[in-house]
N, C-alpha and C. Protein backbone atom coordinates (compact mmCIF):
# COMPACT_ATOMS: atom_id res chain seq x y z
N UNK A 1 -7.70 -135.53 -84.66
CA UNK A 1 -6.97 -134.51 -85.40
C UNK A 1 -7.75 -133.20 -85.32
N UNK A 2 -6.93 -131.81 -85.43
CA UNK A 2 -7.75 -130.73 -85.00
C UNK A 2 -7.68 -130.26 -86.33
N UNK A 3 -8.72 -129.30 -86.82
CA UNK A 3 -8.43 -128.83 -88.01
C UNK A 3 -7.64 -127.52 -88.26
N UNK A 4 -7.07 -126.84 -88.82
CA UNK A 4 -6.26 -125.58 -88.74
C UNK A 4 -6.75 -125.33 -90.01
N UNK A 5 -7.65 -125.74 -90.88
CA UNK A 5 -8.54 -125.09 -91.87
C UNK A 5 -7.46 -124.79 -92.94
N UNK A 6 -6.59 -125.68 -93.03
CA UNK A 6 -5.29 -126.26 -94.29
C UNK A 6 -3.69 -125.32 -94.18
N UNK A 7 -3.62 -125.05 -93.08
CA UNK A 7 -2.49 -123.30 -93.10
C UNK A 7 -1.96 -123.58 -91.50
N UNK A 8 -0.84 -122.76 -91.20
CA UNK A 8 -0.13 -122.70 -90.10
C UNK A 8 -0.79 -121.88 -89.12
N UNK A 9 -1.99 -121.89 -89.53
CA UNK A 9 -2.84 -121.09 -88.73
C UNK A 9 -3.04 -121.95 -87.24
N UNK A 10 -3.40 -121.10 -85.79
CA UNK A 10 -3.75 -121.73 -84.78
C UNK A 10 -4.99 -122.97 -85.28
N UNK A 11 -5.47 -123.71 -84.22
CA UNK A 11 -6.52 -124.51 -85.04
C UNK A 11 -7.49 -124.00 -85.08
N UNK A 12 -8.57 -124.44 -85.47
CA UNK A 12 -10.14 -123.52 -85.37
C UNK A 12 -10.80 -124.60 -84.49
N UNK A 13 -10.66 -124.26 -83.22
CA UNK A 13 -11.13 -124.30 -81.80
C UNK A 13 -12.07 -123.39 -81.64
N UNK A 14 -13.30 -124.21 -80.95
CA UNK A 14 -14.73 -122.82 -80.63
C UNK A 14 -13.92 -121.67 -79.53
N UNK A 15 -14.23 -120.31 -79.57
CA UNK A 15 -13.84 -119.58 -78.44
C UNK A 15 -14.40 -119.89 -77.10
N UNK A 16 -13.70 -119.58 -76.12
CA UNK A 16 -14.01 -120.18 -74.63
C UNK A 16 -15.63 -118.95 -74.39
N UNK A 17 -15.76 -119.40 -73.53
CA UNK A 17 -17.06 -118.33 -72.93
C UNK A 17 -16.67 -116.83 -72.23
N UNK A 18 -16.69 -115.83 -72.63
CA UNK A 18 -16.83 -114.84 -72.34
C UNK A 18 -17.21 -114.15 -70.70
N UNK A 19 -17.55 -114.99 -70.18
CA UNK A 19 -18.02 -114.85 -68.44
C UNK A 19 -17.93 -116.57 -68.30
N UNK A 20 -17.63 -116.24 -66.50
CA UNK A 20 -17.49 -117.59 -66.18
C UNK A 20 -17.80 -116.87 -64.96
N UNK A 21 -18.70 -117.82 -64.24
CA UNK A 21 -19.08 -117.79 -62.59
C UNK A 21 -18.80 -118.93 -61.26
N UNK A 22 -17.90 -118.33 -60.88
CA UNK A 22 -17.33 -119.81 -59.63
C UNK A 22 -17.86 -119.26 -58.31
N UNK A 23 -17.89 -120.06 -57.35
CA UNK A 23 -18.26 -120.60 -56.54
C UNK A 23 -17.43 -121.26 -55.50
N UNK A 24 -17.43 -120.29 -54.17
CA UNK A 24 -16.04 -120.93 -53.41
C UNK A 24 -16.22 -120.13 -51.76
N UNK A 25 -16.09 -121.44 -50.74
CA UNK A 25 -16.56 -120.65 -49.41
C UNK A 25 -17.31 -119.26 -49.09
N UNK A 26 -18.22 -119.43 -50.00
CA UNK A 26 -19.12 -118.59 -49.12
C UNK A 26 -19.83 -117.54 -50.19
N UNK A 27 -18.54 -117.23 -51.45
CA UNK A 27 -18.71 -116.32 -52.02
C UNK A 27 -18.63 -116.57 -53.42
N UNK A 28 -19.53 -116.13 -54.60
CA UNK A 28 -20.07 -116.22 -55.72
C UNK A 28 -19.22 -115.40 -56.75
N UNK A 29 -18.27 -115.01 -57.86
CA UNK A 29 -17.65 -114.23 -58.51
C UNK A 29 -17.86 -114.37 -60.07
N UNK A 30 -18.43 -113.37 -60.98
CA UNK A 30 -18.32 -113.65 -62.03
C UNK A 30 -17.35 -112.77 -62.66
N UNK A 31 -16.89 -112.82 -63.82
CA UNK A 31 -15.69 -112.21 -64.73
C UNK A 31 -15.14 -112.53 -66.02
N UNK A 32 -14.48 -112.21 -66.73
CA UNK A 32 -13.67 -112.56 -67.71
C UNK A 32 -12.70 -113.11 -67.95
N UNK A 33 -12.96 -114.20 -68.02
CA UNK A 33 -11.49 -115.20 -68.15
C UNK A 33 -10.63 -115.03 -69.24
N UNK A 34 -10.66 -113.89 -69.97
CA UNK A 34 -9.71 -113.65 -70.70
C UNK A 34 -8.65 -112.71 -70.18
N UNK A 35 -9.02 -112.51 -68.80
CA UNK A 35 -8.44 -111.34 -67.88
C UNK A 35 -7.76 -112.35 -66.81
N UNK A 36 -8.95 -112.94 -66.05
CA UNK A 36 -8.43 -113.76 -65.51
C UNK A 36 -7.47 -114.42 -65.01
N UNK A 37 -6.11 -115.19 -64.36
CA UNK A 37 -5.59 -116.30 -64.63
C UNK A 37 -5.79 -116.92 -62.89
N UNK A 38 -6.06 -116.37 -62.24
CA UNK A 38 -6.50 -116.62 -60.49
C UNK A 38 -7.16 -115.43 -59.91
N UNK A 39 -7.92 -115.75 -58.65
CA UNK A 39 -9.47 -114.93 -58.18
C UNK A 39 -9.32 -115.87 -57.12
N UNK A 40 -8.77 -115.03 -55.53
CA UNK A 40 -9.14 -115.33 -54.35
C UNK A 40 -9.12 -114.64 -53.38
N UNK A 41 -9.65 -114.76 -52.88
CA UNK A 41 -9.87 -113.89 -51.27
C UNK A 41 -9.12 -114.48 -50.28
N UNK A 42 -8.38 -113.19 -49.37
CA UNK A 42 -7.55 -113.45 -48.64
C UNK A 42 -7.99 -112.71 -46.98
N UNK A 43 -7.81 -113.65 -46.16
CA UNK A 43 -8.57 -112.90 -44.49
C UNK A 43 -7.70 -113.69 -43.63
N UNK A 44 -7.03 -112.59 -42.71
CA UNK A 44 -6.81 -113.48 -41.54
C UNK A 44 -5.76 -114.78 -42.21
N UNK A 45 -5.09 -114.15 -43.06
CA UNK A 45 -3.90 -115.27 -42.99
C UNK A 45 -4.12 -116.67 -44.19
N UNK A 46 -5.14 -116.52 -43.82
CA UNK A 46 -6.14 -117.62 -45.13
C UNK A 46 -6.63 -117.37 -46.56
N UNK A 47 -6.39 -118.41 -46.84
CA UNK A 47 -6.98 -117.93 -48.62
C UNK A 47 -8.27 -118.60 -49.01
N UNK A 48 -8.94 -118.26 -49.67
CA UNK A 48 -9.90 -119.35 -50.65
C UNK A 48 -10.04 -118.70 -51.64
N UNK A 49 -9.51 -120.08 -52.22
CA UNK A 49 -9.70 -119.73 -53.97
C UNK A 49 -10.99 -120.29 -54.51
N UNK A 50 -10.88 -118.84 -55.22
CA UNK A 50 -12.79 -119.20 -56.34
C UNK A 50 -12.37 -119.42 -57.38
N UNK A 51 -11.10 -118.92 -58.19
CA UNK A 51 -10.81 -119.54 -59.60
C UNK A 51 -9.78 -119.82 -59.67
N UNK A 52 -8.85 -120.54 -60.37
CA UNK A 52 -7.47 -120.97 -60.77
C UNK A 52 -7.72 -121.41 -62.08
N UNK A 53 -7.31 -120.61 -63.81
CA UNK A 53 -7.39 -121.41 -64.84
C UNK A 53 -6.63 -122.59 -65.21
N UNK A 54 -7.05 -123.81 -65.89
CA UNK A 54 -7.02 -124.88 -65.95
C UNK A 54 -7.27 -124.74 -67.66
N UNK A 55 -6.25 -125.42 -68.33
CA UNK A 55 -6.30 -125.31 -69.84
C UNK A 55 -5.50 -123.88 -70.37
N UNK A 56 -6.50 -123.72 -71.63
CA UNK A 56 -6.24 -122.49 -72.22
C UNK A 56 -7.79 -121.56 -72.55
N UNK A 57 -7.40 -120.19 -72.69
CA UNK A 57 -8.88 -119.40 -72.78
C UNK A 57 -8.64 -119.16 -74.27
N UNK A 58 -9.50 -119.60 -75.13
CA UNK A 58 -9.27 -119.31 -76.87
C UNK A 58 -10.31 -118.50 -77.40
N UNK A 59 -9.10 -117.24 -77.83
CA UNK A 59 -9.98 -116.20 -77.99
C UNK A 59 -10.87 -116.32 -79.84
N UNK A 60 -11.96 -115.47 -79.70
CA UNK A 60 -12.60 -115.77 -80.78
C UNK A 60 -11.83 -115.44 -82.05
N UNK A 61 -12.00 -116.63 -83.37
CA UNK A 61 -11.43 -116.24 -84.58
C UNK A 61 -10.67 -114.88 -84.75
N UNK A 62 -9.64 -114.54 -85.35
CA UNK A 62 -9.07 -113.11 -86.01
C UNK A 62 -8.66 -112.95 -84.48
N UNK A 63 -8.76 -112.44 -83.30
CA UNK A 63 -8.45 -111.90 -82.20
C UNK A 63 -6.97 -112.88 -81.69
N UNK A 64 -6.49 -111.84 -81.41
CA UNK A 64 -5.12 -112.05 -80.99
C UNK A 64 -4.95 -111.87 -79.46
N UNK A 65 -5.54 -110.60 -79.00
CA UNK A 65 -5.49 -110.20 -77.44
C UNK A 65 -7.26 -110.45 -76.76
N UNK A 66 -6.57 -110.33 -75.47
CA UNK A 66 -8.44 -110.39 -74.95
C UNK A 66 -8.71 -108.94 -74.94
N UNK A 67 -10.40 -109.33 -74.70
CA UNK A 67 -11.26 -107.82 -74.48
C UNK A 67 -10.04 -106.68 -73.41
N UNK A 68 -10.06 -105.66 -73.90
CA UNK A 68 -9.55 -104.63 -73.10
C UNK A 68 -10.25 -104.50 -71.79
N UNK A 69 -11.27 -104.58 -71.47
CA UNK A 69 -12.00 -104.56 -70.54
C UNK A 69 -12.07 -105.70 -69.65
N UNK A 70 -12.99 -105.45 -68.18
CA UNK A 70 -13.56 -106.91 -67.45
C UNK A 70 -14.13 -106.40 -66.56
N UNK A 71 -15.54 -106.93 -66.15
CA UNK A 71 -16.22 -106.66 -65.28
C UNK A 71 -16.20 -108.02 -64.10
N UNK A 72 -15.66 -107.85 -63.14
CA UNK A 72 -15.38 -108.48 -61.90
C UNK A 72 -16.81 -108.16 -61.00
N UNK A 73 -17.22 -109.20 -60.18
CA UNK A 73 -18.47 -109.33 -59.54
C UNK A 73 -18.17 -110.10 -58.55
N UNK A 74 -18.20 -109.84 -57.11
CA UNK A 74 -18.06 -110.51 -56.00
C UNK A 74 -19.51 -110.50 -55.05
N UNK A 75 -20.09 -111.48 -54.86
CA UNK A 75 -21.07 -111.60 -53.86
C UNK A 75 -20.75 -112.85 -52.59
N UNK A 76 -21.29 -112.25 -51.55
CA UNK A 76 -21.20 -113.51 -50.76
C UNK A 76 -20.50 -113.16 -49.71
N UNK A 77 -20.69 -114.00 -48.77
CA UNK A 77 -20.36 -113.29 -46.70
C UNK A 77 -20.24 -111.95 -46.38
N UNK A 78 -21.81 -111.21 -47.33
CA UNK A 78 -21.89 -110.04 -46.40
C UNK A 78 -21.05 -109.03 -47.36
N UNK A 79 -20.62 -109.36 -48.81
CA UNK A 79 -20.20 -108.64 -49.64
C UNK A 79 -21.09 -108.48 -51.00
N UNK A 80 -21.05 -107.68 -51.49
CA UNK A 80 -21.62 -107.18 -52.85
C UNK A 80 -21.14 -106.60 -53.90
N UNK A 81 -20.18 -106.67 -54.27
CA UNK A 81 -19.32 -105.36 -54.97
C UNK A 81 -19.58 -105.74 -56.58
N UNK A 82 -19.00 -105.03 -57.15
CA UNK A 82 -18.34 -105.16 -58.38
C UNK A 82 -17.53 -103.73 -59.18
N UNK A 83 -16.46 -104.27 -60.16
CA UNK A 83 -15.51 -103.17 -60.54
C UNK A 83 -15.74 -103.71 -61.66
N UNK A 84 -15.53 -102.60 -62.42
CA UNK A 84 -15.15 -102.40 -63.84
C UNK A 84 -13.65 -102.03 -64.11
N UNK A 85 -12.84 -102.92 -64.88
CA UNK A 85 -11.45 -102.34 -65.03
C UNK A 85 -11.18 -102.10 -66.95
N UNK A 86 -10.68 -100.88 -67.52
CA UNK A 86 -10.55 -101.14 -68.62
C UNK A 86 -9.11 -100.75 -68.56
N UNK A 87 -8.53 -102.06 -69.75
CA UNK A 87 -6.95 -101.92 -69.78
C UNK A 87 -6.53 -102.14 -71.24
N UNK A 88 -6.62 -101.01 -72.17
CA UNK A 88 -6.46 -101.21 -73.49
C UNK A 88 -5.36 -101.56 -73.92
N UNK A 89 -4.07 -101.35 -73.62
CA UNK A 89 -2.92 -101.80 -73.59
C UNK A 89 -2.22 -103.07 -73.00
N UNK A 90 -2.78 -103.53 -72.05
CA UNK A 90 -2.75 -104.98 -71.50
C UNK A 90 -1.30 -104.98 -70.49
N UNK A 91 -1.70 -103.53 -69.77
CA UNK A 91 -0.67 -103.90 -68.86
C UNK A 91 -0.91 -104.21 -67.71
N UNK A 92 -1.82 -104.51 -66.97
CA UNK A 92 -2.15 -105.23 -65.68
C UNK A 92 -1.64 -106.59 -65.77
N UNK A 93 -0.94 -106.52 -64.56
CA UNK A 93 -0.56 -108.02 -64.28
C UNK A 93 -1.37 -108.66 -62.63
N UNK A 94 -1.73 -107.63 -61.92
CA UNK A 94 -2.22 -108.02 -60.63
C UNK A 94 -3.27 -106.88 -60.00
N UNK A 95 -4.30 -107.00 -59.57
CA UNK A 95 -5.34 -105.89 -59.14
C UNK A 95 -5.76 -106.59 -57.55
N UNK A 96 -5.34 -106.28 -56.36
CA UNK A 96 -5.55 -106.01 -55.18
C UNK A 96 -6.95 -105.07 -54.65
N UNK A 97 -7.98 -105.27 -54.33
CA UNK A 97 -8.86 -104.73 -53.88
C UNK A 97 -8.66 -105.01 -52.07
N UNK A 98 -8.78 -103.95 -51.16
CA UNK A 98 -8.93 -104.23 -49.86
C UNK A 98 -10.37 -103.73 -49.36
N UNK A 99 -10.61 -104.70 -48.66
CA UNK A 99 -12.48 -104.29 -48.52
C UNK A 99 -12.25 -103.85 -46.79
N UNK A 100 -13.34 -103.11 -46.77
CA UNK A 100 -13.16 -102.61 -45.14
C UNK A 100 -13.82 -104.04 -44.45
N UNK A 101 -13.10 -103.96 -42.97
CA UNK A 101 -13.43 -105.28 -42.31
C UNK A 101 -15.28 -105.17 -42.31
N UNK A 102 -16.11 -106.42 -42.53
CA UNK A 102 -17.36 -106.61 -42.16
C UNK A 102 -17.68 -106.31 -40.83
N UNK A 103 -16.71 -106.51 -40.04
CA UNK A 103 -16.99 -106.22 -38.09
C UNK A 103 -16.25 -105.26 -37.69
N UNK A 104 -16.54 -104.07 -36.91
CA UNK A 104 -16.06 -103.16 -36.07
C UNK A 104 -15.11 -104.33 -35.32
N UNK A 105 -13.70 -103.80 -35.29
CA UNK A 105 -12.35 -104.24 -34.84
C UNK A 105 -11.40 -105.55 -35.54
N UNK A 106 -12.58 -106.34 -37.04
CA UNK A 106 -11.94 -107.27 -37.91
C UNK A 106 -10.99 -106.75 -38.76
N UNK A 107 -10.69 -107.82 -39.48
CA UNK A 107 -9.47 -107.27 -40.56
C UNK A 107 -10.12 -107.22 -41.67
N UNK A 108 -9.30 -106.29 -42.30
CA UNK A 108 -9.77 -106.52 -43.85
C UNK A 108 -9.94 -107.39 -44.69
N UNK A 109 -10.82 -107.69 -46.16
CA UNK A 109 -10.19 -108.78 -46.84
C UNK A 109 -9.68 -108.16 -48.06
N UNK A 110 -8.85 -109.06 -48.63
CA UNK A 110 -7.88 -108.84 -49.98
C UNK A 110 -8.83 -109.71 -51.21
N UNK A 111 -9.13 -108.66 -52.00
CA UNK A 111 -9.57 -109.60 -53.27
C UNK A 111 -8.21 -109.82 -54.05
N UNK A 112 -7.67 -111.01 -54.58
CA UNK A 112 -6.86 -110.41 -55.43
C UNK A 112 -7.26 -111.30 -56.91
N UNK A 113 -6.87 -110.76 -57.92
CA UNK A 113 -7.12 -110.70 -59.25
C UNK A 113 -5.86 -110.87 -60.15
N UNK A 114 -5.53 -112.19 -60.43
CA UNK A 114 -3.94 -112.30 -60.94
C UNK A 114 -4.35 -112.49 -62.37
N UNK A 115 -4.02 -111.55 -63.49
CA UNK A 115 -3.94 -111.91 -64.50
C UNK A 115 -2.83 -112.32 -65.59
N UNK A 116 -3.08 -112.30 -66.94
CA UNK A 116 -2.08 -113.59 -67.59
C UNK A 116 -2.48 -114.68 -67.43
N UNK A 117 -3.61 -115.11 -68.14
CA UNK A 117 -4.42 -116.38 -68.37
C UNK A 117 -3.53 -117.15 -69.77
N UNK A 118 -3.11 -118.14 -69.82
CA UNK A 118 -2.53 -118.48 -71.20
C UNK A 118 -3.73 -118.79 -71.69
N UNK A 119 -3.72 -117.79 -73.02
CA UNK A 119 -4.58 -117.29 -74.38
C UNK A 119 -3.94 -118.93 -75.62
N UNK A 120 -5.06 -118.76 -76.47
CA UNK A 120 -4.93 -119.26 -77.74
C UNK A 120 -5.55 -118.51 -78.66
N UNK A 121 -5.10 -118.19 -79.59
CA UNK A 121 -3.09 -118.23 -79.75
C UNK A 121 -2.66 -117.35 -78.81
N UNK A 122 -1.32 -117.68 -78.67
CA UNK A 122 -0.56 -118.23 -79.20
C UNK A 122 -0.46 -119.96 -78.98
N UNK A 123 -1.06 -120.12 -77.78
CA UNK A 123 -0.46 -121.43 -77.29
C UNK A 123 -1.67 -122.29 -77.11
N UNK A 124 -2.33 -122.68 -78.28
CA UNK A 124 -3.27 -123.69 -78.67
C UNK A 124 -3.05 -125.27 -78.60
N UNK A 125 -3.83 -125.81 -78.14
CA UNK A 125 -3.55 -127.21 -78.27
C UNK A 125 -3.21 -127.78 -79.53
N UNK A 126 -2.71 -128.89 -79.97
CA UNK A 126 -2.90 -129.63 -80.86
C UNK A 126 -1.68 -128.55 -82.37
N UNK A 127 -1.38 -127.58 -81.61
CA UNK A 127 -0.66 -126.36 -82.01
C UNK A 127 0.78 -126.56 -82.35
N UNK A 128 1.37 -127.53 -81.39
CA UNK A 128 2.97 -127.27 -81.14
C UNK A 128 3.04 -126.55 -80.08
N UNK A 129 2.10 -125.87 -79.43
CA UNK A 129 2.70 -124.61 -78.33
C UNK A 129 2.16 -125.66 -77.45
N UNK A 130 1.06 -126.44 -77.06
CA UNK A 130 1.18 -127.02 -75.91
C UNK A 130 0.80 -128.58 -76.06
């Protein structure tokens, strides 16, 4: 049984972690999974995915939306980057980065950044929502 602390309140679930770092062919990415909901790189027709969320991201007590902000970090095959995106209003749904090719006459790669992570609340376990 989960507790909801006696009220129709979501339950009182610990909040998820604030950064999360994956790990995926070649290349290292850390970020905010409250931003989050998929993180993969695209070359040459191919994809590899470094994140896909699994569950729900539960934001800390009182908070309804995630951080306005997210700091995205890509390392790995010859890349280094990182962006800062702030979105106080929460209208990003997709952020496309194109990196110049690593080789004189290669293709580019596509970071892409799909957000709309399902949050708790609204849609908490043990909730009715999932």
């Amino acid at each position: 049984m989960i507790d909801t602390g006696g009220s129709n309140l979501p339950p009182l679930l610990p909040p998820s972690p604030a950064r999360e770092c994956r790990s995926a062919g070649g290349y290292e990415a850390c970020f905010y999974p409250g931003f989050v909901r998929r993180l993969s790189v695209q070359e040459d027709g191919s994809e590899t995915l470094i994140y896909e969320q699994k569950g729900v991201f539960v934001l800390p007590p009182g908070q309804l939306l995630p951080w306005p902000s997210n700091t995205l970090e890509l390392r790995g095959n010859g890349r280094d980057i990182a962006m800062q995106l702030y979105d106080p209003l929460h209208e990003i749904e997709r952020v496309e980065i194109v990196l110049k090719p690593r080789v004189v006459g290669g293709n580019p790669e596509r970071v892409v950044v799909e957000d709309g992570p399902v949050l708790c609340p609204p849609l908490c376990p043990g909730s009715g929502g999932i």
